[in-house]
C-alpha atoms as a PDB file:
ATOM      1  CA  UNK A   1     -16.394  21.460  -0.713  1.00  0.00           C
ATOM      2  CA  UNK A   2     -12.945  19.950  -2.005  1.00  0.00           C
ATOM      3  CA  UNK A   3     -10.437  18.473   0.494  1.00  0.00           C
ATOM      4  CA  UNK A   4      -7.451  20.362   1.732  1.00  0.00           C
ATOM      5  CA  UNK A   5      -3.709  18.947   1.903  1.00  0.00           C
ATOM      6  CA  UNK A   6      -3.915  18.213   5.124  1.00  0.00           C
ATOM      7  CA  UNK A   7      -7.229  15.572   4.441  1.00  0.00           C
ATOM      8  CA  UNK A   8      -5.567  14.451   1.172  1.00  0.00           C
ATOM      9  CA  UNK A   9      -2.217  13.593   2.671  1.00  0.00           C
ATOM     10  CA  UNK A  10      -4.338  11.394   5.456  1.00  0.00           C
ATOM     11  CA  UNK A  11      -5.872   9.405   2.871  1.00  0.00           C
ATOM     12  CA  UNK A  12      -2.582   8.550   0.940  1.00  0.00           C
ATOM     13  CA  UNK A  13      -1.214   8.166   4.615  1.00  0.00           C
ATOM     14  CA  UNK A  14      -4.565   5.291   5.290  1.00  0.00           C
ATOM     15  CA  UNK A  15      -3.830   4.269   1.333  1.00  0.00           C
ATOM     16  CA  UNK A  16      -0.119   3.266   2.965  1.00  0.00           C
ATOM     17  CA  UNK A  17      -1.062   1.524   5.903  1.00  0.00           C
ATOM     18  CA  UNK A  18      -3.669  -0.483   4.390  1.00  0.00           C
ATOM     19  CA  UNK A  19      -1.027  -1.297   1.766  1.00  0.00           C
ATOM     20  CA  UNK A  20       1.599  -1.971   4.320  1.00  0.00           C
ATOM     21  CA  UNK A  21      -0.785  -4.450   6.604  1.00  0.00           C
ATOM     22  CA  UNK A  22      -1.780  -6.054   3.159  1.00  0.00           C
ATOM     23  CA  UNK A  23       2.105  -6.809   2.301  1.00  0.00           C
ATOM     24  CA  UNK A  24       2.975  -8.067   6.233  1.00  0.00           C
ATOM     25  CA  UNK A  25      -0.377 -10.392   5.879  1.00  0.00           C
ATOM     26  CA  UNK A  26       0.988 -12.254   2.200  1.00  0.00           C
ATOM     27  CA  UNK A  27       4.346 -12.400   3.186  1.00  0.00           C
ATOM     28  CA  UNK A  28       4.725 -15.525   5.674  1.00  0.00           C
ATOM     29  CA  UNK A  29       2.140 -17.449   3.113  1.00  0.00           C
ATOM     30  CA  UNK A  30       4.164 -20.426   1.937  1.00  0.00           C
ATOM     31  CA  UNK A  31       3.627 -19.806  -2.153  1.00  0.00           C
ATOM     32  CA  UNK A  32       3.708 -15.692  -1.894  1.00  0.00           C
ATOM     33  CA  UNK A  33       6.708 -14.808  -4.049  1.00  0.00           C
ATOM     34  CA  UNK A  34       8.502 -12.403  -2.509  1.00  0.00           C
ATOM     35  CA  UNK A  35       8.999 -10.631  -6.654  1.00  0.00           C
ATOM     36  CA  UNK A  36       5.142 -11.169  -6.817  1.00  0.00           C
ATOM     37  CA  UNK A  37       4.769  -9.401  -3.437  1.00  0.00           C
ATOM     38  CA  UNK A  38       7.053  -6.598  -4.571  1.00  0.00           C
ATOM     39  CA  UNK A  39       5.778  -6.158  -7.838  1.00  0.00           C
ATOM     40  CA  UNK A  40       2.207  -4.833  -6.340  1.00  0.00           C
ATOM     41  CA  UNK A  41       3.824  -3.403  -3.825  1.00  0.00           C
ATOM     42  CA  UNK A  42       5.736  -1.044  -6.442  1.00  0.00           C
ATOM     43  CA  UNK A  43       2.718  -1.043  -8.263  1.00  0.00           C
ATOM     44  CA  UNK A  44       0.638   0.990  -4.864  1.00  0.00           C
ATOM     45  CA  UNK A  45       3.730   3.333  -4.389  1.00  0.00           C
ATOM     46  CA  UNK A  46       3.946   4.432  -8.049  1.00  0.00           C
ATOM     47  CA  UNK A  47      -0.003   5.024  -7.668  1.00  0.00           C
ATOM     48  CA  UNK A  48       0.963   7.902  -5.191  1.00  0.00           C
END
């Protein structure tokens, strides 16, 4: 059985959050650039 749009747009919806919680974790690490940071960060919305 394949997944509908409604269960694929929840997993690129978890996708997000786990990306979102990853970025708000790095960013008040003293060394985290914040072009490093954005770099994945572009890198996880151009994967969607």
């Amino acid at each position: 059985m394949s997944a509908g749009p409604a269960d694929i747009a929840q997993s690129l919806l978890d996708l997000a959050a786990d990306d979102e919680l990853m970025a708000r974790s790095l960013l008040p690490i003293e060394g985290v650039s914040d072009a490093g940071l954005g770099f994945h960060c572009q890198q996880a919305v151009d994967l969607l």
